[in-house]
Protein backbone atom coordinates (compact mmCIF):
# COMPACT_ATOMS: atom_id res chain seq x y z
CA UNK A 1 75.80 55.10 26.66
CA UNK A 2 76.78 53.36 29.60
CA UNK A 3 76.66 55.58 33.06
CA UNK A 4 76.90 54.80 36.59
CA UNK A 5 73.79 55.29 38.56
CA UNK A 6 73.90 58.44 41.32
CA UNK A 7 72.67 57.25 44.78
CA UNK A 8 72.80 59.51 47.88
CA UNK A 9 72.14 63.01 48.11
CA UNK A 10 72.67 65.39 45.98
CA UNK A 11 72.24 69.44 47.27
CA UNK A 12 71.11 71.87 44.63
CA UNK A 13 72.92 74.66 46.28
CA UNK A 14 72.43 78.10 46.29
CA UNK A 15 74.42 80.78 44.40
CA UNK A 16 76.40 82.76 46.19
CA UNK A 17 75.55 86.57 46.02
CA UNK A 18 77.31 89.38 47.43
CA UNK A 19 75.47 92.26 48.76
CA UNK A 20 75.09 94.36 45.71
CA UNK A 21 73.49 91.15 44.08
CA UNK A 22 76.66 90.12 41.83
CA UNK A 23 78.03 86.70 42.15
CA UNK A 24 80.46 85.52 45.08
CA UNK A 25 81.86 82.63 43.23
CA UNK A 26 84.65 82.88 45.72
CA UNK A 27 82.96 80.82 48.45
CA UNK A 28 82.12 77.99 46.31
CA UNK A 29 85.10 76.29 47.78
CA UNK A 30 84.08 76.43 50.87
CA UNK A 31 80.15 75.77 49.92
CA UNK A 32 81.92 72.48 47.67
CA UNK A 33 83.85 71.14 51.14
CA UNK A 34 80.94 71.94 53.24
CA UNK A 35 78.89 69.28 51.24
CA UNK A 36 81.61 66.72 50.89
CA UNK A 37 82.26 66.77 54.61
CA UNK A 38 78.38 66.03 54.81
CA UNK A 39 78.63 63.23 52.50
CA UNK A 40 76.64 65.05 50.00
CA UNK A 41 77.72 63.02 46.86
CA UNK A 42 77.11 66.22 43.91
CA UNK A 43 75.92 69.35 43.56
CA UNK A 44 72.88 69.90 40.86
CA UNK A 45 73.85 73.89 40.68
CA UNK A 46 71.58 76.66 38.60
CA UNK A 47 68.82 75.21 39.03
CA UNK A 48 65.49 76.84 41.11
CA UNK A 49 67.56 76.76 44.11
CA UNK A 50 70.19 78.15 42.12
CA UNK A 51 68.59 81.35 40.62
CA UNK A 52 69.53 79.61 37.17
CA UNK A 53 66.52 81.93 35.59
CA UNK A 54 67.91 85.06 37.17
CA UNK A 55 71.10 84.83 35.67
CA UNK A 56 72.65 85.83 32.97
CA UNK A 57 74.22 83.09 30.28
CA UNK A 58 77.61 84.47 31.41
CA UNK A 59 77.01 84.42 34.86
CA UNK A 60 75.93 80.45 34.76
CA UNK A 61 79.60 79.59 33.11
CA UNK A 62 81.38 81.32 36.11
CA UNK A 63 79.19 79.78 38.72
CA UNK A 64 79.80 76.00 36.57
CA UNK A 65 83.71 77.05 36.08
CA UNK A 66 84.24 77.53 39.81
CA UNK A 67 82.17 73.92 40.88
CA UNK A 68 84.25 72.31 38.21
CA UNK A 69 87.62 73.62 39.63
CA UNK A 70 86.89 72.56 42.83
CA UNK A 71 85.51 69.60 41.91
CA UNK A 72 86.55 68.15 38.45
CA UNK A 73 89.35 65.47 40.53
CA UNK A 74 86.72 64.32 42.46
CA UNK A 75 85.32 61.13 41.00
CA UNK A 76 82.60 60.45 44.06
CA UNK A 77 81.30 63.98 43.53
CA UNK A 78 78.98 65.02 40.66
CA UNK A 79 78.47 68.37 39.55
CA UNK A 80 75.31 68.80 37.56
CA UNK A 81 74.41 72.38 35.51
CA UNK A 82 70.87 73.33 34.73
CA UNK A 83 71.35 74.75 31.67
CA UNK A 84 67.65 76.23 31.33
CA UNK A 85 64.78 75.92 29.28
CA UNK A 86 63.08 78.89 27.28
CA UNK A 87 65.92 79.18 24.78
CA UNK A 88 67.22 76.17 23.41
CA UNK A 89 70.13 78.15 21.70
CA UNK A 90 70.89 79.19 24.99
CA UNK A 91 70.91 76.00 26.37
CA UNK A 92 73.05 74.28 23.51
CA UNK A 93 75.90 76.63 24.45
CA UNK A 94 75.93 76.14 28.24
CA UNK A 95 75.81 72.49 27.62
CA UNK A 96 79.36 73.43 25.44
CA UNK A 97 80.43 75.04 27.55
CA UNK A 98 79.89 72.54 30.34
CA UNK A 99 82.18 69.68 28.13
CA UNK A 100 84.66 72.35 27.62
CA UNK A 101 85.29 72.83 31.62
CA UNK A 102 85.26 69.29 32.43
CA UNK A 103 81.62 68.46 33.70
CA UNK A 104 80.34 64.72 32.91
CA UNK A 105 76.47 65.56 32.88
CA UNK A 106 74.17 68.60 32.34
CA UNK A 107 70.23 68.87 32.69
CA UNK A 108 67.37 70.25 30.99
CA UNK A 109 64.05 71.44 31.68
CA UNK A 110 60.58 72.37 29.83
CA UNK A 111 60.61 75.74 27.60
CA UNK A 112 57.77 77.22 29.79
CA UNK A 113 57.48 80.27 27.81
CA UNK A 114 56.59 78.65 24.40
CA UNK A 115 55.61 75.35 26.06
CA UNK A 116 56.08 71.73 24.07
CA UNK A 117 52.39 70.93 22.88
CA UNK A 118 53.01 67.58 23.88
CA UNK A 119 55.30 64.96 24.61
CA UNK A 120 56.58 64.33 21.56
CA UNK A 121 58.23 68.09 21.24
CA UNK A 122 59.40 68.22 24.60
CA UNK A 123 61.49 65.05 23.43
CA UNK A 124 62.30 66.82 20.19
CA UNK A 125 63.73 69.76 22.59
CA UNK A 126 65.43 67.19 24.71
CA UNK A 127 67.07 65.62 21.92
CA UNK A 128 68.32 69.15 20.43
CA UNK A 129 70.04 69.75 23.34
CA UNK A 130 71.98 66.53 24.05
CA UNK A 131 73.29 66.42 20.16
CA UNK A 132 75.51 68.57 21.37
CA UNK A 133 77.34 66.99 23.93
CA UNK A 134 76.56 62.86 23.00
CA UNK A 135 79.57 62.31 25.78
CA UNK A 136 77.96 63.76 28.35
CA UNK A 137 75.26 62.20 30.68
CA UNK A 138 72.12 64.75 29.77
CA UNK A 139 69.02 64.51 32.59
CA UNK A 140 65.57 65.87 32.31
CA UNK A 141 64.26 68.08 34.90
CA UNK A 142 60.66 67.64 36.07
CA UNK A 143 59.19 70.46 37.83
CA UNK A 144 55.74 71.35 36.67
CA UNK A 145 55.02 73.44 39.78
CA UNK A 146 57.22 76.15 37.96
CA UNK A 147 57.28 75.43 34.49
CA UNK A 148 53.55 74.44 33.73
CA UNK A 149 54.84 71.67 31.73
CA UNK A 150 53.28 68.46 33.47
CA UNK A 151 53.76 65.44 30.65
CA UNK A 152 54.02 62.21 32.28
CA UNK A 153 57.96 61.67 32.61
CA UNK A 154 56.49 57.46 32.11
CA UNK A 155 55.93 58.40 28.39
CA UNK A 156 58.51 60.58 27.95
CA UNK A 157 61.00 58.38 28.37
CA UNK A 158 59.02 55.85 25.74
CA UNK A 159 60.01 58.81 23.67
CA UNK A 160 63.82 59.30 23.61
CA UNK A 161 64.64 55.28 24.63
CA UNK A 162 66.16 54.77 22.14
CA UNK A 163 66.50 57.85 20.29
CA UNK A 164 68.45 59.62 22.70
CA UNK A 165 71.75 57.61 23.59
CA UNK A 166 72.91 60.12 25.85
CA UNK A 167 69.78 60.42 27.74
CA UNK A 168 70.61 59.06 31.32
CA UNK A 169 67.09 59.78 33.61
CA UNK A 170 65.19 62.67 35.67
CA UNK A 171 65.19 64.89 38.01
CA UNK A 172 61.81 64.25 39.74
CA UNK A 173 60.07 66.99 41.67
CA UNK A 174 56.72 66.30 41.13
CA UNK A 175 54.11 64.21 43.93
CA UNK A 176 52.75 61.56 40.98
CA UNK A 177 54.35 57.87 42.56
CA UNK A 178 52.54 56.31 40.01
CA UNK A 179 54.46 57.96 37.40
CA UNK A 180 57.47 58.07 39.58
CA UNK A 181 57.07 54.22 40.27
CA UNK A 182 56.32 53.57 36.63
CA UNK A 183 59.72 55.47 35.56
CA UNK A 184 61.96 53.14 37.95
CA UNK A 185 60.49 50.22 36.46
CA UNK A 186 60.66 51.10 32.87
CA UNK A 187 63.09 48.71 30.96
CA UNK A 188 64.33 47.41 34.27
CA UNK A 189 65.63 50.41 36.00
CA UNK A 190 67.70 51.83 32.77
CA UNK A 191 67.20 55.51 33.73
CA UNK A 192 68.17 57.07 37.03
CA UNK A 193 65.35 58.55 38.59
CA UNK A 194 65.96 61.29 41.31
CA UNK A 195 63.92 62.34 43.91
CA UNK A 196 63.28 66.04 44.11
CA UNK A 197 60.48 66.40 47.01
CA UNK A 198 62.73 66.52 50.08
CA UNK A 199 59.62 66.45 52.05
CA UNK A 200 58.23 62.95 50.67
CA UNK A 201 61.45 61.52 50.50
CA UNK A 202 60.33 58.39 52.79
CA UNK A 203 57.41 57.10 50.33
CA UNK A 204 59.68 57.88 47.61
CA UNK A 205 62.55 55.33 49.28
CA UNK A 206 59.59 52.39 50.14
CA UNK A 207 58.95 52.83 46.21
CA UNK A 208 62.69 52.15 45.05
CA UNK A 209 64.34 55.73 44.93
CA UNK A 210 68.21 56.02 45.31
CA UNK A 211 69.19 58.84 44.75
CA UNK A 212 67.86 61.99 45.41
CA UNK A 213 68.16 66.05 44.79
CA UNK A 214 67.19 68.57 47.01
CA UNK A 215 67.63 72.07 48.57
CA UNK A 216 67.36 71.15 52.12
CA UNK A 217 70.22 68.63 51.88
CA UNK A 218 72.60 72.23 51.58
CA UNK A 219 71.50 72.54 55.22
CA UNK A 220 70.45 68.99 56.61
CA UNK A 221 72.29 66.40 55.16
CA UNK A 222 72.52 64.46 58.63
CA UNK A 223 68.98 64.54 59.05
CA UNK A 224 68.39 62.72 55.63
CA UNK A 225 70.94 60.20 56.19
CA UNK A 226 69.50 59.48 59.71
CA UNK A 227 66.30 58.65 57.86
CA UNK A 228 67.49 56.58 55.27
CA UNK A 229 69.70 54.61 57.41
CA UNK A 230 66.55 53.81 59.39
CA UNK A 231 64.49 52.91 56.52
CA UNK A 232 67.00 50.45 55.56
CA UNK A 233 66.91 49.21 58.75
CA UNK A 234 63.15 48.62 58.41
CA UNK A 235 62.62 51.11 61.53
CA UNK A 236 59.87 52.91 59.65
CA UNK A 237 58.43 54.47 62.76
CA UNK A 238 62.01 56.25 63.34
CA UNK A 239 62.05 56.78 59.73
CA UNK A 240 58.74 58.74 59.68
CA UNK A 241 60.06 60.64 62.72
CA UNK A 242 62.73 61.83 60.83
CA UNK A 243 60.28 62.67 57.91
CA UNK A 244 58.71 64.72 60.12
CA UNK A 245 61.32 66.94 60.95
CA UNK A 246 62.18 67.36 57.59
CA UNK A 247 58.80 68.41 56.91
CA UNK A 248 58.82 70.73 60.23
CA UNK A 249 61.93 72.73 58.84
CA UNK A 250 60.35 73.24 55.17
CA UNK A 251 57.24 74.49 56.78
CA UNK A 252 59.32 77.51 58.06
CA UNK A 253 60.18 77.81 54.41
CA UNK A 254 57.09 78.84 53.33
CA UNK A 255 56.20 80.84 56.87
CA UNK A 256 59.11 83.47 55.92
CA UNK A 257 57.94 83.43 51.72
CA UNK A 258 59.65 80.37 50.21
CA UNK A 259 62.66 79.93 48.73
CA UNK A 260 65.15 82.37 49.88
CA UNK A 261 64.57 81.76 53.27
CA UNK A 262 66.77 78.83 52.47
CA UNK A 263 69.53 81.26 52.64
CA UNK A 264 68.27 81.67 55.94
CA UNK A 265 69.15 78.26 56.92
CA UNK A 266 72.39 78.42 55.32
CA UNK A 267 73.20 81.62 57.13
CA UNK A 268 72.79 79.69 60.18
CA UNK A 269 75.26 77.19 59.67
CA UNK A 270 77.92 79.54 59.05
CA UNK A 271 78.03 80.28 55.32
CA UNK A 272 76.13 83.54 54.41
CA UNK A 273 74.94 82.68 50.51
CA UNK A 274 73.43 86.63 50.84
CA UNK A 275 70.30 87.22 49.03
CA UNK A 276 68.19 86.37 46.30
CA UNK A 277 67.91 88.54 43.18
CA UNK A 278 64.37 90.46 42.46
CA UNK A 279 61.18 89.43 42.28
CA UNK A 280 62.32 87.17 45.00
CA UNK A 281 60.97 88.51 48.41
CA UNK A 282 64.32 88.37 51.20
CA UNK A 283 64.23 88.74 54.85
CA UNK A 284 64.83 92.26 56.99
CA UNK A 285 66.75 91.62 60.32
CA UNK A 286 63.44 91.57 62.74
CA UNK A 287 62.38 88.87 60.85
CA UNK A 288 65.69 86.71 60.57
CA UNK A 289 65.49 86.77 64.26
CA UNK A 290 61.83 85.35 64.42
CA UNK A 291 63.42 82.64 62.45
CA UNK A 292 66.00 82.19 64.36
CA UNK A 293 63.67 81.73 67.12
CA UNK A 294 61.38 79.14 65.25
CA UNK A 295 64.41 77.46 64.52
CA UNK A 296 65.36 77.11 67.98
CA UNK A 297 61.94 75.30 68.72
CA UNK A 298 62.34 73.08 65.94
CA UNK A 299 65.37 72.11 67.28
CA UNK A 300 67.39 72.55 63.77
CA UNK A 301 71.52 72.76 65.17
CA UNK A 302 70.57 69.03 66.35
CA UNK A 303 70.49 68.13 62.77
CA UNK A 304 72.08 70.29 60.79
CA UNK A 305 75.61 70.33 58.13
CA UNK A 306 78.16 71.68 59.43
CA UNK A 307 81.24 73.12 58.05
CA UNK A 308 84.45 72.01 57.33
C-alpha cells in the first residue's frame, strides 16, 4: 500500500462533553479550526485523551462523523479514529464505519481484557481488523502504561511486514528508544513511527522522529514548534529549554489527578471541552483557580494555541 508519511503534530483531542456528560459534538468545528490555525496537521480522536473507552460504539461514530465533516476536504489534515481494543467485533465495525464517512486511516490497540499471549496474536488481532478496510491506512497503538500489553513494537512489525498490506506504522507512547529507534530503522523507514510522549519529545527528534501525537499539542502547539524549529537549527540548549516547559506544564497534570485536568488547559484557552465521564476524578472551582494560579507561574498564555 503506498501512504504518505505524517510529520508534524498531531493533537489527540478531547471529546467534547456537555454538562450532563452527553456529547457536544457541536464544538468540534471550532475545536477542528482551533488546531488548523495552530498548524496542528490531524487529529488522532477517541483515543485515551479522547474517552474512546468511556463511550459507547454509537457515540464514537458521531464524534468520527462530525471530524470527518469538518475535515474530509482537507487534504493537509488527518483525522485518525481509535477504534478500541477489547472487542474486535467492535472494532471491525467502527473501522466500517470510518470508510463509510470518508476517513483515510483508523488505529488499533491491544485487547487488554483478554490480552494477546504474545506477539504473534496481537498481529493476528491486528490483521482481523485491517481485512476490513485494506484501503485504509490502519496504525497500531502502543500504550502499555494502560493496556498491560508491552510486546516490543521492533518484532511486531517483523510480524505483519508483509502480511498486512494495509499496515502503515505506530502510535508510540512508550519510553523504550531502543525499540523506538529500532522501529524507524526497520526496512529503511517503511512504517511511520509517531511519537506519543509529549514530554520526551526532544530525544525522540535527535533519534529520527517526525511526526508526533500528543494531548498537550490541543493546548501548546506553539511551544512544540518553537522546540523543533530549534532542534533543527542545532540550538539544543534552546531546544531543551523548551523541553522543559513542556515538561513544567505536564507536571501540573498530574498535581490536579491526570488526565482531565487537560480540560483544564483547554478551558483556559477559550474552549470549555467540560468534563470527563466517571471513574475519572474532575476539578471543583477552588481548585481550577489554584490551577489557574500555577499556571500563571509557569507562564503558560506565553505559549499557548489560541483560537481562531
Amino acid at each position: 500500500m503506498n501512504f504518505s508519511h505524517l510529520s508534524g503534530l498531531i493533537a489527540a483531542p478531547f471529546t467534547p462533553m456537555h454538562q450532563n456528560g452527553s456529547l457536544n459534538v457541536e464544538l468540534i468545528p471550532s475545536y477542528y479550526a482551533m488546531l488548523k490555525k495552530n498548524n496542528v496537521k490531524g487529529a488522532f480522536i477517541c483515543g485515551s485523551t479522547g474517552e474512546g473507552v468511556s463511550m459507547s460504539t454509537s457515540e464514537k461514530m458521531k464524534v468520527a462523523e462530525a471530524w470527518a465533516s469538518c475535515a474530509n476536504n482537507d487534504t493537509d489534515f488527518m483525522v485518525m479514529p481509535l477504534l478500541g481494543g477489547t472487542s474486535i467485533t467492535d472494532c471491525k465495525e467502527l473501522a466500517i464505519h470510518a470508510r463509510s464517512i470518508g476517513l483515510k486511516a483508523v488505529s488499533f490497540t491491544a485487547p487488554f481484557y483478554f490480552k494477546p499471549a504474545n506477539v504473534t496474536m496481537l498481529a493476528k488481532a491486528c490483521a482481523e481488523v485491517a481485512s476490513v478496510v485494506p484501503d485504509l491506512a490502519f496504525y497500531y497503538y502502543h500504550i502499555p502504561v494502560l493496556t498491560g500489553v508491552n510486546f516490543a513494537m521492533y518484532d511486531l512489525l517483523q510480524e505483519v511486514d508483509g502480511v498486512i498490506p494495509n499496515f502503515c506504522g505506530v502510535k508510540y507512547t512508550h519510553e523504550d528508544f531502543m525499540d523506538f529507534l529500532s522501529c524507524i530503522h526497520f526496512k529503511d523507514g517503511k512504517y511511520d513511527m509517531l511519537w506519543g510522549r509529549d514530554e520526551n519529545m526532544l530525544p525522540a527528534l535527535s533519534i529520527g522522529a517526525k511526526g508526533a501525537v500528543g494531548s498537550t499539542f490541543n493546548y501548546a502547539a506553539p511551544l512544540y514548534y518553537e522546540l523543533i524549529a530549534a532542534f533543527n537549527k542545532g540550538n539544543l540548549k534552546q531546544a531543551a529549554l523548551l523541553q522543559q516547559k513542556s515538561i513544567d506544564m505536564i507536571r501540573l497534570l498530574g498535581k490536579y489527578g491526570g488526565i482531565a485536568t487537560g480540560k483544564a488547559y483547554m478551558k483556559l484557552i477559550g474552549l470549555d471541552c467540560g468534563s470527563f465521564r466517571l471513574p475519572v476524578k474532575n476539578m471543583d472551582g477552588d481548585t481550577f483557580e489554584q490551577f489557574k494560579a500555577d499556571t500563571e507561574k509557569i507562564n503558560f498564555k506565553s505559549y499557548c494555541s489560541k483560537l481562531a
